[in-house]
PDB file of N, CA and C in Angstrom:
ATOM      1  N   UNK A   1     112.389  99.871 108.853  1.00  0.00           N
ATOM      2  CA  UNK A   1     112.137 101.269 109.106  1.00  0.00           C
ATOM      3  C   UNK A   1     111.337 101.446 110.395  1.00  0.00           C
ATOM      4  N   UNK A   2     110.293 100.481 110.616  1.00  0.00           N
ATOM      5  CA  UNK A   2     109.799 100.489 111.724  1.00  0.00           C
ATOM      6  C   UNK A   2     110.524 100.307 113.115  1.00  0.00           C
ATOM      7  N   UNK A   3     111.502  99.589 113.138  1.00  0.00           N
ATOM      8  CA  UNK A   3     112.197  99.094 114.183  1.00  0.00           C
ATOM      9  C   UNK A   3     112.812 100.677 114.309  1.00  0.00           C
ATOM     10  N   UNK A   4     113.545 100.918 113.671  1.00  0.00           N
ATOM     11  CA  UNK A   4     114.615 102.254 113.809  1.00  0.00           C
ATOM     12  C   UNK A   4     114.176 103.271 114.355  1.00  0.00           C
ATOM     13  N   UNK A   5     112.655 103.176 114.158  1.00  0.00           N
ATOM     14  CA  UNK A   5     111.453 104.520 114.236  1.00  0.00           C
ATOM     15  C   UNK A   5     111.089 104.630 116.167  1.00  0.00           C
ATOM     16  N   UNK A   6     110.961 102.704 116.515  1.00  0.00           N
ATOM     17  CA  UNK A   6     110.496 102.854 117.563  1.00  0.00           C
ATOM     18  C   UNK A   6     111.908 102.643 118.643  1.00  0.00           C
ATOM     19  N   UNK A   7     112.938 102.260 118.144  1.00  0.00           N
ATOM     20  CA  UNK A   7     114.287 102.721 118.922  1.00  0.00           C
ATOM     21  C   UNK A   7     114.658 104.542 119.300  1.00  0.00           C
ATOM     22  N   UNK A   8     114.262 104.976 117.986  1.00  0.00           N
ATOM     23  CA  UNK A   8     114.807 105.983 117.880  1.00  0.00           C
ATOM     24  C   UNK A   8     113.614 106.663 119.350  1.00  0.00           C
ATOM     25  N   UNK A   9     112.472 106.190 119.132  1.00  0.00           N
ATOM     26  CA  UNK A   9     111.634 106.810 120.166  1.00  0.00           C
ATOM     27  C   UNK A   9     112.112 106.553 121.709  1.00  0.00           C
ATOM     28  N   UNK A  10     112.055 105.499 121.391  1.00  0.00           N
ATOM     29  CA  UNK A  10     112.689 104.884 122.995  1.00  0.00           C
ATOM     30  C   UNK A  10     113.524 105.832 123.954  1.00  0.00           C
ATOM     31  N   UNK A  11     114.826 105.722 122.797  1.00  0.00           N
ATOM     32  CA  UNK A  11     116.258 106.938 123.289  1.00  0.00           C
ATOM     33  C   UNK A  11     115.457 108.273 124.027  1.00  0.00           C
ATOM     34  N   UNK A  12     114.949 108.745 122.484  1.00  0.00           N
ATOM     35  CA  UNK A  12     114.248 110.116 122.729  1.00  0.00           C
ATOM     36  C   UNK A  12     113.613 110.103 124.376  1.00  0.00           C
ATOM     37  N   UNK A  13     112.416 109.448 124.189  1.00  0.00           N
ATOM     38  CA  UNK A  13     111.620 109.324 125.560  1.00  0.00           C
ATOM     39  C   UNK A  13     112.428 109.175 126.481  1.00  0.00           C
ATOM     40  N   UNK A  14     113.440 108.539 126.844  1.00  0.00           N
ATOM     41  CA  UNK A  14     114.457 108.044 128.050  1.00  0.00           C
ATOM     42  C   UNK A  14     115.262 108.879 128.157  1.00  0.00           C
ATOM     43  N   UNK A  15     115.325 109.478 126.970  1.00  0.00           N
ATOM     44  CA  UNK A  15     116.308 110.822 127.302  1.00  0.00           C
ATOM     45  C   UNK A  15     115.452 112.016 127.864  1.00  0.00           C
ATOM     46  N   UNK A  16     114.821 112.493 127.324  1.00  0.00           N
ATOM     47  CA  UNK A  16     113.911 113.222 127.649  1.00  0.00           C
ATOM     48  C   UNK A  16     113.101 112.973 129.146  1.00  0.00           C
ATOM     49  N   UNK A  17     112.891 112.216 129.971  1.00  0.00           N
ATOM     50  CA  UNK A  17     112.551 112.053 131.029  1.00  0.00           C
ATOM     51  C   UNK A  17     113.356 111.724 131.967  1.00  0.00           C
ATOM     52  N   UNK A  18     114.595 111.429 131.616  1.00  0.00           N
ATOM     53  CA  UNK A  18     116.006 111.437 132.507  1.00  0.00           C
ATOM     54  C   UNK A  18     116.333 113.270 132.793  1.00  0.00           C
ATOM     55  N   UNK A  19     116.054 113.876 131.539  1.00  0.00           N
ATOM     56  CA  UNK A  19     117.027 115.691 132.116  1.00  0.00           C
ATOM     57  C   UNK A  19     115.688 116.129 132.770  1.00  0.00           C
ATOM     58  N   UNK A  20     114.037 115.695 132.580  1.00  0.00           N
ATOM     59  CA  UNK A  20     113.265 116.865 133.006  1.00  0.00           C
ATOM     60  C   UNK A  20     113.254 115.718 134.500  1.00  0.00           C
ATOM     61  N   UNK A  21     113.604 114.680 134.967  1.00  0.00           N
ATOM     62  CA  UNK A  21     113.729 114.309 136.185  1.00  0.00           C
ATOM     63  C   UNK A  21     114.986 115.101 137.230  1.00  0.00           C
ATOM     64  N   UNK A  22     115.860 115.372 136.209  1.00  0.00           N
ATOM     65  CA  UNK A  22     116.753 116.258 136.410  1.00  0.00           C
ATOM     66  C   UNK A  22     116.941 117.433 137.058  1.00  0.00           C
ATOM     67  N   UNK A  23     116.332 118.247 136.392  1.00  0.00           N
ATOM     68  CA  UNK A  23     115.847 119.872 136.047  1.00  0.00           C
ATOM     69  C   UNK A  23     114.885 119.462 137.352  1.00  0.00           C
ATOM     70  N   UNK A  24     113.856 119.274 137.566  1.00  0.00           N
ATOM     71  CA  UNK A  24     112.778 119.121 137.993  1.00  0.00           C
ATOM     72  C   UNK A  24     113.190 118.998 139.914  1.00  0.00           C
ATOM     73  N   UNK A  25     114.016 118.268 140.080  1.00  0.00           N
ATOM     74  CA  UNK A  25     114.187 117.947 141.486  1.00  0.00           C
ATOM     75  C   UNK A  25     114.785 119.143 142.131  1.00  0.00           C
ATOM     76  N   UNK A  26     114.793 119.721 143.375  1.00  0.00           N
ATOM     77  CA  UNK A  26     115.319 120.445 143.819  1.00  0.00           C
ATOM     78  C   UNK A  26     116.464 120.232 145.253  1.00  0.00           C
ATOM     79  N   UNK A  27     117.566 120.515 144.222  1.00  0.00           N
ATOM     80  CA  UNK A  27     118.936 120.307 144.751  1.00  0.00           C
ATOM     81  C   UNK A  27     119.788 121.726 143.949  1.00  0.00           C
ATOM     82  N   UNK A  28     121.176 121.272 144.854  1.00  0.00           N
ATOM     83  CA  UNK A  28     121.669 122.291 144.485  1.00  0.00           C
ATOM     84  C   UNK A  28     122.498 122.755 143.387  1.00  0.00           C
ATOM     85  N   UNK A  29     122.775 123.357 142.460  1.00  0.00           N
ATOM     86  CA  UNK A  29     123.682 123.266 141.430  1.00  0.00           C
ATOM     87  C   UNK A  29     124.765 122.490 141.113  1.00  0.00           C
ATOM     88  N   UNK A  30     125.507 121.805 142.729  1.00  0.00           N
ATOM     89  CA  UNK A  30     126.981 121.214 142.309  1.00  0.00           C
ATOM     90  C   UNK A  30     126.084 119.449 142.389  1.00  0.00           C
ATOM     91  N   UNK A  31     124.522 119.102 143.016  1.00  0.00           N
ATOM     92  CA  UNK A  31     124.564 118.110 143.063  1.00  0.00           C
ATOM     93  C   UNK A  31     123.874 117.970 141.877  1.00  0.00           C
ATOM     94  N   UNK A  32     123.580 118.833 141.181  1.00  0.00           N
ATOM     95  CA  UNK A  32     122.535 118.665 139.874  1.00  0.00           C
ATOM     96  C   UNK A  32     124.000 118.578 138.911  1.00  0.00           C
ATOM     97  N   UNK A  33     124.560 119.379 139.009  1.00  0.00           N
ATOM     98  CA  UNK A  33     125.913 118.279 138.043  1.00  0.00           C
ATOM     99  C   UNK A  33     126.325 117.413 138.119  1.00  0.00           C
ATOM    100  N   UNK A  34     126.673 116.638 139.459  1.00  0.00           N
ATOM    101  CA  UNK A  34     127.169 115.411 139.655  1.00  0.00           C
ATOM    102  C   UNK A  34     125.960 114.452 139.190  1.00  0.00           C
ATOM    103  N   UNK A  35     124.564 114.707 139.797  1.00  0.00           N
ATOM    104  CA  UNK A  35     123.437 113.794 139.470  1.00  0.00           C
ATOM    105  C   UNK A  35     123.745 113.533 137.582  1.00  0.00           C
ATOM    106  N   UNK A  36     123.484 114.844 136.839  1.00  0.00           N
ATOM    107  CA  UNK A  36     123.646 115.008 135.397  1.00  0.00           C
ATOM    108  C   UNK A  36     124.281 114.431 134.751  1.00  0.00           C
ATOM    109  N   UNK A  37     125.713 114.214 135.468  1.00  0.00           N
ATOM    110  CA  UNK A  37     127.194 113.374 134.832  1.00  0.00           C
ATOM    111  C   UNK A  37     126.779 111.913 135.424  1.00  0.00           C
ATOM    112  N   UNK A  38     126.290 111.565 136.291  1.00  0.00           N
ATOM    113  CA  UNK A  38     126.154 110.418 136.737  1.00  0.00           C
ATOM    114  C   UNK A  38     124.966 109.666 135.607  1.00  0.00           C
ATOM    115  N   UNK A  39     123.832 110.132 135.428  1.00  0.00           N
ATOM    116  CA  UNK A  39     122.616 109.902 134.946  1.00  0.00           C
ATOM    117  C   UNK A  39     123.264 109.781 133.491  1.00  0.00           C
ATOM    118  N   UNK A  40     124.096 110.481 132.419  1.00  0.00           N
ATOM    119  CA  UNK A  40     124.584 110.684 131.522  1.00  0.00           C
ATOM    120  C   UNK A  40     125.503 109.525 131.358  1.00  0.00           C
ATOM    121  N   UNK A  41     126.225 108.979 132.162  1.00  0.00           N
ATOM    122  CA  UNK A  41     126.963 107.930 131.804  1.00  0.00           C
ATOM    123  C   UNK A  41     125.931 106.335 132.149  1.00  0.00           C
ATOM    124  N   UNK A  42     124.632 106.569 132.791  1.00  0.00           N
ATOM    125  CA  UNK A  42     123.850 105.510 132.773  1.00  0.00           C
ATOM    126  C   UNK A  42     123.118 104.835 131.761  1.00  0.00           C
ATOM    127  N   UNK A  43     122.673 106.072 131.168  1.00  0.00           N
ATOM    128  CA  UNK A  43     121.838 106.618 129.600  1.00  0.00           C
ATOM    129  C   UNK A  43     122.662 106.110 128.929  1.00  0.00           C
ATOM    130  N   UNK A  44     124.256 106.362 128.736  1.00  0.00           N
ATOM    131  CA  UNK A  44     124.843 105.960 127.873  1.00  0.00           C
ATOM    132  C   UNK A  44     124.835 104.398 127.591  1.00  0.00           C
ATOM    133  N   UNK A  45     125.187 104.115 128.993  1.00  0.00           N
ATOM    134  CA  UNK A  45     124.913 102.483 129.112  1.00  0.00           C
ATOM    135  C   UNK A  45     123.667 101.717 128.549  1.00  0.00           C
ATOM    136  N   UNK A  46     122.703 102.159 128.945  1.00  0.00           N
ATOM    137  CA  UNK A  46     121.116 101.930 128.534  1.00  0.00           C
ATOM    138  C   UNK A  46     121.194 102.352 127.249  1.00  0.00           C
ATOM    139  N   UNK A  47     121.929 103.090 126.367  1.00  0.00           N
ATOM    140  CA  UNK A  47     121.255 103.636 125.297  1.00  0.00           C
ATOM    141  C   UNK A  47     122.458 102.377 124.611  1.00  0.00           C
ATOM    142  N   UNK A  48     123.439 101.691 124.656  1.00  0.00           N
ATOM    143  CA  UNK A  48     124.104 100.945 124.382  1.00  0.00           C
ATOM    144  C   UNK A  48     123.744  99.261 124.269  1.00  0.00           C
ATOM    145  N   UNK A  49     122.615  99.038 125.729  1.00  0.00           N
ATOM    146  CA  UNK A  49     121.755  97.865 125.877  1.00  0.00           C
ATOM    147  C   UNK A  49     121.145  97.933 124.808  1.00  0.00           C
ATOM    148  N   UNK A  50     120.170  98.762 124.421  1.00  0.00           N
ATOM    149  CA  UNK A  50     119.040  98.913 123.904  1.00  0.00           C
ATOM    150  C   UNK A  50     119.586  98.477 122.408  1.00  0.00           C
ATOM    151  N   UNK A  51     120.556  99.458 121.824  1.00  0.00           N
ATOM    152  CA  UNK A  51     120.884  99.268 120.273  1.00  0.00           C
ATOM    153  C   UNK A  51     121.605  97.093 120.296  1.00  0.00           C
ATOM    154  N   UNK A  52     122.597  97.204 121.490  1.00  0.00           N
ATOM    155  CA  UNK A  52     122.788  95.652 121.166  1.00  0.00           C
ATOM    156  C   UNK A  52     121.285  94.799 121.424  1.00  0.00           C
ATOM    157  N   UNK A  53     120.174  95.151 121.695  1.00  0.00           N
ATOM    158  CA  UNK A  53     118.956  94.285 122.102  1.00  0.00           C
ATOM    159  C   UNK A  53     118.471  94.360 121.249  1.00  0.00           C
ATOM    160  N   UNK A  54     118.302  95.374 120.218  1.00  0.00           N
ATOM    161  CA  UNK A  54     117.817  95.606 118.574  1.00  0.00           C
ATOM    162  C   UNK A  54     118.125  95.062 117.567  1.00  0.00           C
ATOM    163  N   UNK A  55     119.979  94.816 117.716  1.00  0.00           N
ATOM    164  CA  UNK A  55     120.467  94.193 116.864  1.00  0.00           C
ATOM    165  C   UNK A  55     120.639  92.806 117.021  1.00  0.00           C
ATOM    166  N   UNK A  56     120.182  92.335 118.092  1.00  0.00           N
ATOM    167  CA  UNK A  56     120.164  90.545 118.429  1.00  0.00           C
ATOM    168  C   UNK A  56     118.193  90.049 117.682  1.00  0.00           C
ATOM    169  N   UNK A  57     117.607  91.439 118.565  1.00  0.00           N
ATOM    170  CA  UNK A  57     116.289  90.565 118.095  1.00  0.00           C
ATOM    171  C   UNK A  57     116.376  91.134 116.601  1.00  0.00           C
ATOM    172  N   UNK A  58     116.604  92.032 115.717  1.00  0.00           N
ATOM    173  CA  UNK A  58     117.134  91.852 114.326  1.00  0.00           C
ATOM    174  C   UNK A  58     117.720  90.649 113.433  1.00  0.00           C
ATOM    175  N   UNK A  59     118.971  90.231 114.079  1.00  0.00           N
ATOM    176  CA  UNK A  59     119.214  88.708 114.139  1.00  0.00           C
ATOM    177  C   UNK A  59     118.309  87.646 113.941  1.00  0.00           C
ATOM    178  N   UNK A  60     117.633  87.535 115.195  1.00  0.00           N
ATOM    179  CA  UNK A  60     116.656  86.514 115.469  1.00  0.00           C
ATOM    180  C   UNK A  60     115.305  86.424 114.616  1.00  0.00           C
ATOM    181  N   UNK A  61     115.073  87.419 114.479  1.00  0.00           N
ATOM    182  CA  UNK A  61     113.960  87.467 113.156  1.00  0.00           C
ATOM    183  C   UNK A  61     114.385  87.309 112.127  1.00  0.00           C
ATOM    184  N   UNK A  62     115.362  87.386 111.464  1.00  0.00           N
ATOM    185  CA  UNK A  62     116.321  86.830 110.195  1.00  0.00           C
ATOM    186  C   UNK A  62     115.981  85.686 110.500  1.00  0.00           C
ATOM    187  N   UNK A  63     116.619  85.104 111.378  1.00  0.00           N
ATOM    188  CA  UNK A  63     117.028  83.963 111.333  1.00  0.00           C
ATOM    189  C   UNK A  63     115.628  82.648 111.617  1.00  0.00           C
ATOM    190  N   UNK A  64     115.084  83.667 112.317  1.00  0.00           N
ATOM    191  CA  UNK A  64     113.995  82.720 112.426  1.00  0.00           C
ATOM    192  C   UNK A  64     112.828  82.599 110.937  1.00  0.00           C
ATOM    193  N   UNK A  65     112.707  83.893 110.276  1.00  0.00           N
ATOM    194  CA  UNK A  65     112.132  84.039 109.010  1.00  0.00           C
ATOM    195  C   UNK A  65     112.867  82.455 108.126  1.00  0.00           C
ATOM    196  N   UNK A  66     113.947  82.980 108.216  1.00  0.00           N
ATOM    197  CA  UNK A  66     115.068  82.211 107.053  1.00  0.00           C
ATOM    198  C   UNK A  66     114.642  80.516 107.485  1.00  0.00           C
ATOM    199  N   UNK A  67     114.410  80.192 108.795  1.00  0.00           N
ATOM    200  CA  UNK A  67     114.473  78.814 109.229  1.00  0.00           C
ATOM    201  C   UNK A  67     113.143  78.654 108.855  1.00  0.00           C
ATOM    202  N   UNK A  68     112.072  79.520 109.262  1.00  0.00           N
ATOM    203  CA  UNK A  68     111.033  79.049 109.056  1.00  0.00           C
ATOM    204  C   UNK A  68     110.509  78.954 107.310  1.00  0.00           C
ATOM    205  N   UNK A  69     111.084  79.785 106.469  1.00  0.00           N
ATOM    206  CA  UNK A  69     110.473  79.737 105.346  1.00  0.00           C
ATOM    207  C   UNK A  69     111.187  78.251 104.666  1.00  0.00           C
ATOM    208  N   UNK A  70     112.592  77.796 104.957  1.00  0.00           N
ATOM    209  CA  UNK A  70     112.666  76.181 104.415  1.00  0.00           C
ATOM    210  C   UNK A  70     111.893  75.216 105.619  1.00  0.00           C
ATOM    211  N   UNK A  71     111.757  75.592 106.338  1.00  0.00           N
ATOM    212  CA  UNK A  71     110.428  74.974 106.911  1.00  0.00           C
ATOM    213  C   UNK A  71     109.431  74.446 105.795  1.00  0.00           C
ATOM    214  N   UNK A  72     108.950  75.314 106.095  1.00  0.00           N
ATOM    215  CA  UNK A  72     107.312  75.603 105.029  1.00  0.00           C
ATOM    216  C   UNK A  72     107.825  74.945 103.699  1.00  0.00           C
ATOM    217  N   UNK A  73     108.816  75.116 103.155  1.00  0.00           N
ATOM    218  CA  UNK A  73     109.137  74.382 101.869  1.00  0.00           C
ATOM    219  C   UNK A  73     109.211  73.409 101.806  1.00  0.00           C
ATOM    220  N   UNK A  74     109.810  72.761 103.449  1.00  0.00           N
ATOM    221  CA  UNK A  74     110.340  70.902 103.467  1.00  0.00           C
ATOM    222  C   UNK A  74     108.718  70.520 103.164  1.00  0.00           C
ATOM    223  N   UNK A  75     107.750  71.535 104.122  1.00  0.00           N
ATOM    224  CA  UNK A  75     106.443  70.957 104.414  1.00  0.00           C
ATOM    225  C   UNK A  75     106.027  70.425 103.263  1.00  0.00           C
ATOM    226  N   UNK A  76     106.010  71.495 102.588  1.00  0.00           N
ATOM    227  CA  UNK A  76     105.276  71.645 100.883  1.00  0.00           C
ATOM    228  C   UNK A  76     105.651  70.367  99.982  1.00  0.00           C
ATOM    229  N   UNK A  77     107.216  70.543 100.264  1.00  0.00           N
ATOM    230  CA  UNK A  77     107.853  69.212  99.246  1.00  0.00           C
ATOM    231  C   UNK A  77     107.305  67.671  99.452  1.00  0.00           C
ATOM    232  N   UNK A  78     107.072  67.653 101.411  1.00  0.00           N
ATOM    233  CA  UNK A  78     106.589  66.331 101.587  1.00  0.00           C
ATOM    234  C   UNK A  78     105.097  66.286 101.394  1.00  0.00           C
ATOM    235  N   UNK A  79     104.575  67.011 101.572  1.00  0.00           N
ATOM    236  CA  UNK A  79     102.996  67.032 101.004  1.00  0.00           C
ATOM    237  C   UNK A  79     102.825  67.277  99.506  1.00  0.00           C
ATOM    238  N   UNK A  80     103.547  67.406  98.343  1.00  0.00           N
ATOM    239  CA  UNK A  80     103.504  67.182  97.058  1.00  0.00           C
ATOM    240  C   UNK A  80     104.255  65.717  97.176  1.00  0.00           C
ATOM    241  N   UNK A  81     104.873  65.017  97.750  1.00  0.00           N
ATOM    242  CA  UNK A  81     105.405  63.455  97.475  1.00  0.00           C
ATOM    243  C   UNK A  81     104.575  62.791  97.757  1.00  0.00           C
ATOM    244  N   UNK A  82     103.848  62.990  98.921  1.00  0.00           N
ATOM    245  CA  UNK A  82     102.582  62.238  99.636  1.00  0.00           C
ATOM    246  C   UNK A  82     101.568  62.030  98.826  1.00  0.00           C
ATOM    247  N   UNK A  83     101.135  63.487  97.885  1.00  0.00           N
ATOM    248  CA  UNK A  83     100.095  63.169  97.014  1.00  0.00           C
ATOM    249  C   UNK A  83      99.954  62.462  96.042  1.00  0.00           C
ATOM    250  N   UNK A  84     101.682  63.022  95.450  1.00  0.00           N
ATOM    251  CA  UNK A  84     102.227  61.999  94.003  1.00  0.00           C
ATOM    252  C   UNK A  84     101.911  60.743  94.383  1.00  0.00           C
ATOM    253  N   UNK A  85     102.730  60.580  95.583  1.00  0.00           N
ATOM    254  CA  UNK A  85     102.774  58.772  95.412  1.00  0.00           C
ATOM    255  C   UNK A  85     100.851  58.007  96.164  1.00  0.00           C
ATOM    256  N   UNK A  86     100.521  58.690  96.868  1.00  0.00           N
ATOM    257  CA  UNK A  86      99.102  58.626  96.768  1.00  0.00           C
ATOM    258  C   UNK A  86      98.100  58.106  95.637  1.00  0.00           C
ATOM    259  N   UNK A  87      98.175  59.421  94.423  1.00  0.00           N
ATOM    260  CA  UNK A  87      97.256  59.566  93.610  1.00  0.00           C
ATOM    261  C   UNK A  87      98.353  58.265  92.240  1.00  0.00           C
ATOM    262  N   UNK A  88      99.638  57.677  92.213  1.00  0.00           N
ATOM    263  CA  UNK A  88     100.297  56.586  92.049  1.00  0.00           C
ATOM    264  C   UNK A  88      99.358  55.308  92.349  1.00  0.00           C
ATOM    265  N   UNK A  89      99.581  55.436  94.032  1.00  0.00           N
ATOM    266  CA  UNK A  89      98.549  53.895  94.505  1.00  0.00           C
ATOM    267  C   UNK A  89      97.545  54.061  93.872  1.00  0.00           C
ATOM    268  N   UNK A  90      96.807  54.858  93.842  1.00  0.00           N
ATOM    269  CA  UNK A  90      95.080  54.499  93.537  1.00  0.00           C
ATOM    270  C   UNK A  90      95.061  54.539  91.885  1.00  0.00           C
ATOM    271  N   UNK A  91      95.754  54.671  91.330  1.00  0.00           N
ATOM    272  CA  UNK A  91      95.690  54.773  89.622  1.00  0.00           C
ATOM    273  C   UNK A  91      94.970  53.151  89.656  1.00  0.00           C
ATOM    274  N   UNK A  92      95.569  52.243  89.728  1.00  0.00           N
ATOM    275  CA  UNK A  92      95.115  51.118  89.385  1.00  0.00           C
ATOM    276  C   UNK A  92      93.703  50.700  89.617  1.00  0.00           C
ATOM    277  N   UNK A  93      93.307  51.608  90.892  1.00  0.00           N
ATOM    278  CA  UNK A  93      92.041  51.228  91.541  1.00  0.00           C
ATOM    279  C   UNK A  93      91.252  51.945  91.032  1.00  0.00           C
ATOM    280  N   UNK A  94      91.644  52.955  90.496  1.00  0.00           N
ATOM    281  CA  UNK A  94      90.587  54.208  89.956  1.00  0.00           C
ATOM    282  C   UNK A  94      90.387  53.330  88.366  1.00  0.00           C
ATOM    283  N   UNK A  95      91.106  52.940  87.622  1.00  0.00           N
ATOM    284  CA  UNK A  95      90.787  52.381  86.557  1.00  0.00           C
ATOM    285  C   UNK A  95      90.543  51.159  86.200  1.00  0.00           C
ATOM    286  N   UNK A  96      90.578  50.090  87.897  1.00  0.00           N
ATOM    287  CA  UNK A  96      89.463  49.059  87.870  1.00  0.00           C
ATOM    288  C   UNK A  96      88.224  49.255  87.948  1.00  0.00           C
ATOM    289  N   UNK A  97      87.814  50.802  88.804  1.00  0.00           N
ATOM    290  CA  UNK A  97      86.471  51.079  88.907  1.00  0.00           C
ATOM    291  C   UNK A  97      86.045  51.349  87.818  1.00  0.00           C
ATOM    292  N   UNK A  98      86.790  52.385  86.886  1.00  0.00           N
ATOM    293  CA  UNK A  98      86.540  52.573  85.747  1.00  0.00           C
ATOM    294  C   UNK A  98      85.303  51.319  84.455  1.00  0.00           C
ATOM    295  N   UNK A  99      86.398  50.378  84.725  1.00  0.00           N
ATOM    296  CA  UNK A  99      86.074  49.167  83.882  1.00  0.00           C
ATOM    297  C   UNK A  99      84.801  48.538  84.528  1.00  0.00           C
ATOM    298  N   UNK A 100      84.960  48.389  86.074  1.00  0.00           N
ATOM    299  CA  UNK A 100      83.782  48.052  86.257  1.00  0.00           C
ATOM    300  C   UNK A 100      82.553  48.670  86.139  1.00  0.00           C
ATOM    301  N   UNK A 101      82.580  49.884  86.032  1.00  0.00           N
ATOM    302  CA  UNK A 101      81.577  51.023  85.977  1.00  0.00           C
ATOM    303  C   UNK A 101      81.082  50.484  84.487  1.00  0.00           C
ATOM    304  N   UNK A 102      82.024  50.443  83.977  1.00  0.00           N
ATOM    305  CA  UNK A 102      81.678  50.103  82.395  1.00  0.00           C
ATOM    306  C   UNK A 102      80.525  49.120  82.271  1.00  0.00           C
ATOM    307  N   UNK A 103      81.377  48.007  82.534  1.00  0.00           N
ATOM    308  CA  UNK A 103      80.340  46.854  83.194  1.00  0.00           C
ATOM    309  C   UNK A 103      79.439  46.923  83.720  1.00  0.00           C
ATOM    310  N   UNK A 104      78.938  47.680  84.349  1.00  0.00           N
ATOM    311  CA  UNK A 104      77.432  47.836  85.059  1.00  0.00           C
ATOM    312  C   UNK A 104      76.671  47.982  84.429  1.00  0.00           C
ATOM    313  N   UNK A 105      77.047  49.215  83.842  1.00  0.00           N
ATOM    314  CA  UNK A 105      76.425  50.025  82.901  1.00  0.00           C
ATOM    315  C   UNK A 105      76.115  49.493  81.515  1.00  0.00           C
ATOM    316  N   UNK A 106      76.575  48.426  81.417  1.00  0.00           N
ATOM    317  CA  UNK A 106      76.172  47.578  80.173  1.00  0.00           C
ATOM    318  C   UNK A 106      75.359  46.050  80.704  1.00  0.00           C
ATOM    319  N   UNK A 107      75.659  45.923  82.097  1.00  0.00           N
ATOM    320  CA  UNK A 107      74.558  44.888  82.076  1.00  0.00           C
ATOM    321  C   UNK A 107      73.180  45.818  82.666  1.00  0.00           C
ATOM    322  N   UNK A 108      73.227  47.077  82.949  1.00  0.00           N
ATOM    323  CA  UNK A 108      72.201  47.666  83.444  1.00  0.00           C
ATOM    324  C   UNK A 108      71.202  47.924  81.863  1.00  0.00           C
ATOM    325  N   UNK A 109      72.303  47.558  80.792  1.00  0.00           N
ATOM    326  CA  UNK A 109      71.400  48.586  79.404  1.00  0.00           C
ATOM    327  C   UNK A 109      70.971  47.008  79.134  1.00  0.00           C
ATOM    328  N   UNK A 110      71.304  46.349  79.540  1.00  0.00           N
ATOM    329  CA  UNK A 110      70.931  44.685  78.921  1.00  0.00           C
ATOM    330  C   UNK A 110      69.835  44.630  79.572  1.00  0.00           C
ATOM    331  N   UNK A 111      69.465  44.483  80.708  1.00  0.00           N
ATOM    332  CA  UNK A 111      68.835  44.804  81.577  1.00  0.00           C
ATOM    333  C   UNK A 111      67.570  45.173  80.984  1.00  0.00           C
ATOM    334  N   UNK A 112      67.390  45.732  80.965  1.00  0.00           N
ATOM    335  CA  UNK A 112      66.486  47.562  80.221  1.00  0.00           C
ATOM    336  C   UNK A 112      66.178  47.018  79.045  1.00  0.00           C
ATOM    337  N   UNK A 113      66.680  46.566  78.132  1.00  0.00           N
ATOM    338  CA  UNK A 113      66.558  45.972  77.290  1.00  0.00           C
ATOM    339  C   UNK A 113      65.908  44.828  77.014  1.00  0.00           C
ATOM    340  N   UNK A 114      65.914  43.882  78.603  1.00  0.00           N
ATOM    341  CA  UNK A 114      65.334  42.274  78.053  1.00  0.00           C
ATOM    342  C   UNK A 114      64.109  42.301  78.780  1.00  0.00           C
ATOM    343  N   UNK A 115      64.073  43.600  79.637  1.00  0.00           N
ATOM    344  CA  UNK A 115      62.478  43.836  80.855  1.00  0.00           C
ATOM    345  C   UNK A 115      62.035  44.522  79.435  1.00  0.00           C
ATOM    346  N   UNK A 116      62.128  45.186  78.179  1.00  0.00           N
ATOM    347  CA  UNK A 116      61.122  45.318  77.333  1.00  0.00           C
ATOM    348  C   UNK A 116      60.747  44.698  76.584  1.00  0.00           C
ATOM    349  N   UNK A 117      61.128  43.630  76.499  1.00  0.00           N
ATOM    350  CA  UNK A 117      60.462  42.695  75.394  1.00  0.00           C
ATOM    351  C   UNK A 117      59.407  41.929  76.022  1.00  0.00           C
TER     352      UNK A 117
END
């Protein structure tokens, strides 16, 4: 809606400052028609650029949205494999520490235990 809003302005404005450039100059009636018909088939042209330049960068933002959002997904997918297989490697290591923690902690209570007697 936005795009349509500021095309539609564009025309308007370009049109609108093409007839009061028009109107405005002082010439004579047969060259202010020829100028009018001339300027009128330029506008047309320009007003023809403009809608195909709308509908390409229309395009291109599709398309670039569309590319970029499986982008962001490949990203996502390889940074959830990375972690899986990550938090995979260290299982073993996390539950040797585990055991050894255990171990400490029981020669630390032995420990504690034989400094009170």
């Amino acid at each position: 809606m936005k795009t349509k809003s500021l095309i539609l302005g564009l025309i308007v404005g370009a049109g609108a400052s093409a007839v009061a450039t028009l109107l405005l100059a002082p010439k004579s009636g047969r060259e202010l028609r020829e100028d009018i018909a001339d300027k009128s088939v330029n506008v047309g042209g320009m007003l023809k650029e403009v809608a195909y330049n709308a509908n390409t960068l229309t395009e291109q933002l599709k398309t670039f949205s569309t590319d970029s959002l499986a982008a962001v997904k490949d990203v996502v997918e390889d940074i959830e494999e990375v972690v899986g297989n990550w938090n995979q490697s260290i299982e073993p290591d996390k539950q040797r520490l585990k055991d050894e923690l255990k171990d400490l902690q029981k020669t630390v209570s032995e420990l504690e235990k034989t400094i009170k007697r």
